[in-house]
Protein backbone atom coordinates (compact mmCIF):
# COMPACT_ATOMS: atom_id res chain seq x y z
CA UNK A 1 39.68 20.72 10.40
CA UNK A 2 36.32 21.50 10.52
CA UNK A 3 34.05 23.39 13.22
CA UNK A 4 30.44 23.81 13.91
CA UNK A 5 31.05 27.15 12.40
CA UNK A 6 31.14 25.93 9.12
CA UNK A 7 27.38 24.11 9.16
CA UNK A 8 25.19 26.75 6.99
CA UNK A 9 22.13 26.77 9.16
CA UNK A 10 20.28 27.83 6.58
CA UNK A 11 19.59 24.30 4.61
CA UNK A 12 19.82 22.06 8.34
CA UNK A 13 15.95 22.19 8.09
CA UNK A 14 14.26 20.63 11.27
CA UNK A 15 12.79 16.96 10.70
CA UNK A 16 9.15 16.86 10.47
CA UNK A 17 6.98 15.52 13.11
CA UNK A 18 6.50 11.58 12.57
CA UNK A 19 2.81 10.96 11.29
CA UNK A 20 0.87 9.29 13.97
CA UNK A 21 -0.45 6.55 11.49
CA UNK A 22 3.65 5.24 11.26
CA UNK A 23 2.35 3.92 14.52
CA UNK A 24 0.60 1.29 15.33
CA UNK A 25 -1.45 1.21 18.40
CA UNK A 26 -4.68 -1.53 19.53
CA UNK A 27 -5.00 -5.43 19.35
CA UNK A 28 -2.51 -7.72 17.60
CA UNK A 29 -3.77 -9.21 14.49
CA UNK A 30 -4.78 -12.68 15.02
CA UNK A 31 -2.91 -15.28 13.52
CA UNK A 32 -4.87 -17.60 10.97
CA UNK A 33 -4.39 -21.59 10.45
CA UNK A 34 -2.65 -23.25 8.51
CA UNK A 35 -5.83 -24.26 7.15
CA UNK A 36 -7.12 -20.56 6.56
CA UNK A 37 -3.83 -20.07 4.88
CA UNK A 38 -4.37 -23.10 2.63
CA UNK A 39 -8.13 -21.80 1.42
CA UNK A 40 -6.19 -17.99 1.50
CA UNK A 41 -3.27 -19.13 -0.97
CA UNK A 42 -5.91 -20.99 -3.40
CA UNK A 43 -8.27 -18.05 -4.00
CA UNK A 44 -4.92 -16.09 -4.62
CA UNK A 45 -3.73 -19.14 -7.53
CA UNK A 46 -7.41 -18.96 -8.69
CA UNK A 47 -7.95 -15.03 -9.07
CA UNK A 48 -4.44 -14.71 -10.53
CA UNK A 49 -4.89 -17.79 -13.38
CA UNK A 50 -8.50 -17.34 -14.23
CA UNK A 51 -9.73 -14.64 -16.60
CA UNK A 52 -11.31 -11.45 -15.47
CA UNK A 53 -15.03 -10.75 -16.14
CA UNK A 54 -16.09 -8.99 -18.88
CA UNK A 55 -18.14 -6.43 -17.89
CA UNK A 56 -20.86 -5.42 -20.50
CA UNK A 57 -20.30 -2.02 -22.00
CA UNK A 58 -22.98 0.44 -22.58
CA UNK A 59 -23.65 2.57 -25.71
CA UNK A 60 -22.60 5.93 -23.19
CA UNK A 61 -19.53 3.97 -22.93
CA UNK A 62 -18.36 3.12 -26.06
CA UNK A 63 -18.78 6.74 -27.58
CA UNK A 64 -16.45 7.91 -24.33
CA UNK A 65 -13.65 5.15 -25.56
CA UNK A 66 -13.24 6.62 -28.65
């Protein structure tokens, strides 16, 4: 049988504070149309499938790569 006696007191650190940006405080987001959500969902498909620029590299550049 156990007692409080028996808790070591030394590791039963307090919890820290909760950070105040867990909360969230100020206007609901608005929700979008289904329409929105449409044009949303096929910039997603396109940025996902399509390949990514190539962006020129410099002389400064290239000497850093190797």
């Amino acid at each position: 049988m156990s007692s409080h006696r028996d808790v070591d007191h030394a590791l039963a650190y307090p919890e820290p504070p909760a950070s105040p940006l867990w909360h969230r405080h100020g206007p609901r987001p608005r929700p979008i149309t289904p329409r929105q959500q449409q044009h949303n969902c096929e910039l997603l498909l396109r940025a996902q499938y399509s390949p990514r620029p190539r962006t020129p590299r410099t002389a400064t550049t290239r000497t850093e790569a190797r």
